[in-house]
Protein backbone atom coordinates (compact mmCIF):
# COMPACT_ATOMS: atom_id res chain seq x y z
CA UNK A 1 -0.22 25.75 17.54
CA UNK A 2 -3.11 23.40 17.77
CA UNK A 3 -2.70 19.75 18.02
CA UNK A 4 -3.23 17.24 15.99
CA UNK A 5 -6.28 15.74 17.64
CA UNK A 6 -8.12 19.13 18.41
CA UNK A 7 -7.76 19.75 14.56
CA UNK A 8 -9.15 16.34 13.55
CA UNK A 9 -11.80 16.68 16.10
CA UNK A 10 -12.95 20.17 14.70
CA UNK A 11 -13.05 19.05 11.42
CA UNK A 12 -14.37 15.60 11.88
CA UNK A 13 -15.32 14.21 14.81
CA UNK A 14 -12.66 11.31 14.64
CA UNK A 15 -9.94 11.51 17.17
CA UNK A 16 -9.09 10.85 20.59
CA UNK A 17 -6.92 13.53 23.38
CA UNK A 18 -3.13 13.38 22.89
CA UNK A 19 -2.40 11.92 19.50
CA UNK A 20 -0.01 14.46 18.34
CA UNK A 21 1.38 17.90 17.92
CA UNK A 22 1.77 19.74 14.98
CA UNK A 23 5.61 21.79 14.36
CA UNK A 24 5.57 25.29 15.18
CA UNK A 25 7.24 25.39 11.97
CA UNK A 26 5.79 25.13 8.31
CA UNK A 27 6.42 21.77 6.55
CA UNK A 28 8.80 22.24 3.36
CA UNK A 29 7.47 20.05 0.36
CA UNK A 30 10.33 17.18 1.47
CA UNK A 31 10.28 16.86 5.00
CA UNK A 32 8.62 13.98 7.10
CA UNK A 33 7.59 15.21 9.76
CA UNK A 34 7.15 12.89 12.87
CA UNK A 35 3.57 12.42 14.00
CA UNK A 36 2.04 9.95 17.09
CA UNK A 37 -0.53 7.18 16.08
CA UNK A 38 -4.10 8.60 15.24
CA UNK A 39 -6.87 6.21 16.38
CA UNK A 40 -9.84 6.98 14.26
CA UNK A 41 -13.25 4.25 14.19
CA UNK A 42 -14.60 5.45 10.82
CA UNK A 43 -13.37 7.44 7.67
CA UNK A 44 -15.85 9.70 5.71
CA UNK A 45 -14.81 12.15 2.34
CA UNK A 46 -17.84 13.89 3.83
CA UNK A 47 -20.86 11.56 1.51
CA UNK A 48 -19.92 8.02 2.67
CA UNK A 49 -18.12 6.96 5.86
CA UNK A 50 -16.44 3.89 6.40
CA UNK A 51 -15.42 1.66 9.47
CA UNK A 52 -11.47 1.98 9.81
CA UNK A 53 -11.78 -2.03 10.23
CA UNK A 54 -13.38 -2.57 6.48
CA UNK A 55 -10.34 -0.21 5.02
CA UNK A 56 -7.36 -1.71 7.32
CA UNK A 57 -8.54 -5.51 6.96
CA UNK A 58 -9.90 -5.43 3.44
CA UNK A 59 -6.99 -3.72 1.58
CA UNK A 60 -4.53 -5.63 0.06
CA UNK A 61 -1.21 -6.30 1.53
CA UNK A 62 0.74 -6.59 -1.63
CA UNK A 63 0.68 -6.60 -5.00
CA UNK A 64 2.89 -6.60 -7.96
CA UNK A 65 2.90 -5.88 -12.20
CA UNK A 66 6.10 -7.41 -13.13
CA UNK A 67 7.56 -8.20 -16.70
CA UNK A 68 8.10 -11.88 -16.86
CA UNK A 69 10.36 -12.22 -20.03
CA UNK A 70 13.72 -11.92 -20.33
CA UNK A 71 15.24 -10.34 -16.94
CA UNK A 72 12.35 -10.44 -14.94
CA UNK A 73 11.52 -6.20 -13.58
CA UNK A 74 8.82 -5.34 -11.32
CA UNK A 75 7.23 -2.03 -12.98
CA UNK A 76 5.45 -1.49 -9.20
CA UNK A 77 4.92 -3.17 -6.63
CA UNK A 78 3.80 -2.56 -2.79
CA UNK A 79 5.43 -4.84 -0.07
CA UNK A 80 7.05 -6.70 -2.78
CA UNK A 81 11.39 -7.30 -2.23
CA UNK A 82 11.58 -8.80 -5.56
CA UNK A 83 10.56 -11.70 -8.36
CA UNK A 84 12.48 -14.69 -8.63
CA UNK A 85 12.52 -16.50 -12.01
CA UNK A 86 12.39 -20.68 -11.71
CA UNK A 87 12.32 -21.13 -15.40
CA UNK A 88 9.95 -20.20 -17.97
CA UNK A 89 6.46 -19.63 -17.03
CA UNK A 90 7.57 -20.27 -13.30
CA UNK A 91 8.45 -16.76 -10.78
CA UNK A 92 8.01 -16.22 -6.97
CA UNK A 93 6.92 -13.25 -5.89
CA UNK A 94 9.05 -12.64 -2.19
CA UNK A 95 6.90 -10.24 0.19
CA UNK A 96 8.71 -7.48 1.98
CA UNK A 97 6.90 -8.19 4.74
CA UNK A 98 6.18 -11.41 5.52
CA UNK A 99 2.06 -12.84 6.32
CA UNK A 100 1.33 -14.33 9.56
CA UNK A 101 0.24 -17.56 8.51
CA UNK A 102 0.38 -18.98 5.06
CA UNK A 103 -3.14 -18.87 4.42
CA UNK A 104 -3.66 -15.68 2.76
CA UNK A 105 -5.97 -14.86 -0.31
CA UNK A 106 -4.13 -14.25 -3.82
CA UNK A 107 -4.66 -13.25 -7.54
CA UNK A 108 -3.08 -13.14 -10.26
CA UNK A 109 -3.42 -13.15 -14.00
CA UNK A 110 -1.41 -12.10 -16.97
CA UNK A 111 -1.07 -11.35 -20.84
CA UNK A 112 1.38 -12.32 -23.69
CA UNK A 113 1.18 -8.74 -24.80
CA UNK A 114 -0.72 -8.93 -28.21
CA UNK A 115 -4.11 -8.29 -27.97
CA UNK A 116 -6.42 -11.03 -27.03
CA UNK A 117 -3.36 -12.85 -25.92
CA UNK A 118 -4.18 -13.73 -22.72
CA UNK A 119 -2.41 -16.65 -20.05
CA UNK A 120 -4.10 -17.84 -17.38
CA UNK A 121 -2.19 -17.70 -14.12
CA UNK A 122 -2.43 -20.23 -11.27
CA UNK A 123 -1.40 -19.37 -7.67
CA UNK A 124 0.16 -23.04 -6.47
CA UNK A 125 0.21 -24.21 -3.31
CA UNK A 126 1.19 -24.38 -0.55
CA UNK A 127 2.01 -20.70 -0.18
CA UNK A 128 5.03 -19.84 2.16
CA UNK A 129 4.15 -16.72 4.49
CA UNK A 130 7.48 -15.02 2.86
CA UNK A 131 6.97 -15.95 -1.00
CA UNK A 132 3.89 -17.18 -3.25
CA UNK A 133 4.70 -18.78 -6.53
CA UNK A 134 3.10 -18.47 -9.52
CA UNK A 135 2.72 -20.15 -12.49
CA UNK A 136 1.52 -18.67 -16.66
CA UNK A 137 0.37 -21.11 -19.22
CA UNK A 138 -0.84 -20.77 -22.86
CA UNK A 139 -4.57 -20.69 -22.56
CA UNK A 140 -5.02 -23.80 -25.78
CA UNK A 141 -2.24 -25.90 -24.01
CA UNK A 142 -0.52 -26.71 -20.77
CA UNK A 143 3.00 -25.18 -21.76
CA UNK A 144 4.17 -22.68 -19.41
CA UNK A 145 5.52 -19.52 -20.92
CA UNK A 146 6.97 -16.24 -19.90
CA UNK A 147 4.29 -13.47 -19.69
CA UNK A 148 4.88 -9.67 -20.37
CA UNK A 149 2.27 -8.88 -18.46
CA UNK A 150 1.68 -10.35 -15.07
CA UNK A 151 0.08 -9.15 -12.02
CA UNK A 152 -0.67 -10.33 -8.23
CA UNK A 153 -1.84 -9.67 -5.49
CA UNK A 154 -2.66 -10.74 -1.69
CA UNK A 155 -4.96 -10.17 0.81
CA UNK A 156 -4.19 -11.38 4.83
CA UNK A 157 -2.51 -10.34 7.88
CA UNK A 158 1.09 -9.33 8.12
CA UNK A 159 3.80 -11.08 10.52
C-alpha cells in the first residue's frame, strides 16, 4: 500500500519522505486510524493556495455561543471546558486549553433575543491565560443583563 507521503506528493506536491503509512486494511466509517505528523508549507483546493503559517496562526483558538439566561448552556463551543455565571450580565468563559500568555485577541457580542435587541458585550481585563470574562449590558443604559445570545471568541497561542 502506498504511503502517506508518496500519495500527498502525487496529488499535490506538499509532503516530505516518511510521514506515514496508510492500513493495509479499509477504514470503517468509525475508526481513527493512527497517522504520523504531515509537514506541509502551503494548502491549495486547487484555485488558491495558502501558507500553512496564515491558516495555523490566524485561526481562532476558541470560541463559544452560549445561552446566558437561566442555567447558563454552551450550544458549541471549540476549546471551551465550560461558562461560569458571576451574576447577571457577568460569565467566564474557561478555555480547555489554556493561552501562553494572557495577551490574546478576543470578541464577543450578544443579543436579548427579540429582534433589534441587541447588548453590547465588553471583554474586561486583565484576561487570565485559562479564563476571559465577559460582561452584556443594555445598549440605552449601563445595567448588566443576561443575554440569550452570546458569542466569543479568541485568537493567540496555546500553552
Amino acid at each position: 500500500m502506498a504511503t502517506l507521503s508518496s500519495k500527498i506528493n502525487e496529488l499535490s506536491g506538499l509532503a516530505t519522505a516518511d510521514q506515514g503509512t496508510l492500513a493495509d486494511t479499509a477504514v470503517q466509517p468509525n475508526d481513527s486510524p493512527a497517522f504520523a505528523t504531515v509537514t506541509v508549507t502551503n494548502i491549495t483546493d486547487g484555485t488558491d493556495t495558502v501558507a500553512t503559517g496564515y491558516v495555523v496562526n490566524g485561526s481562532a483558538k476558541a470560541w463559544v455561543n452560549f445561552n446566558g439566561t437561566g442555567t447558563v448552556a454552551i450550544r458549541d463551543s471549540v476549546n471551551v471546558a465550560s461558562i461560569t455565571d458571576n451574576g447577571t450580565g457577568y460569565y467566564n468563559i474557561n478555555w480547555s486549553s489554556a493561552f501562553s500568555a494572557a495577551d490574546y485577541a478576543m470578541t464577543s457580542n450578544a443579543q436579548n433575543g427579540n429582534a433589534g435587541d441587541f447588548n453590547r458585550v465588553s471583554s474586561s481585563m486583565p484576561f487570565s491565560t485559562s479564563y476571559a470574562p465577559i460582561n452584556v449590558w443594555a445598549p440605552s443604559s449601563t445595567t448588566v443583563q443576561d443575554s440569550v445570545h452570546a458569542q466569543a471568541k479568541a485568537h493567540g497561542d496555546l500553552a
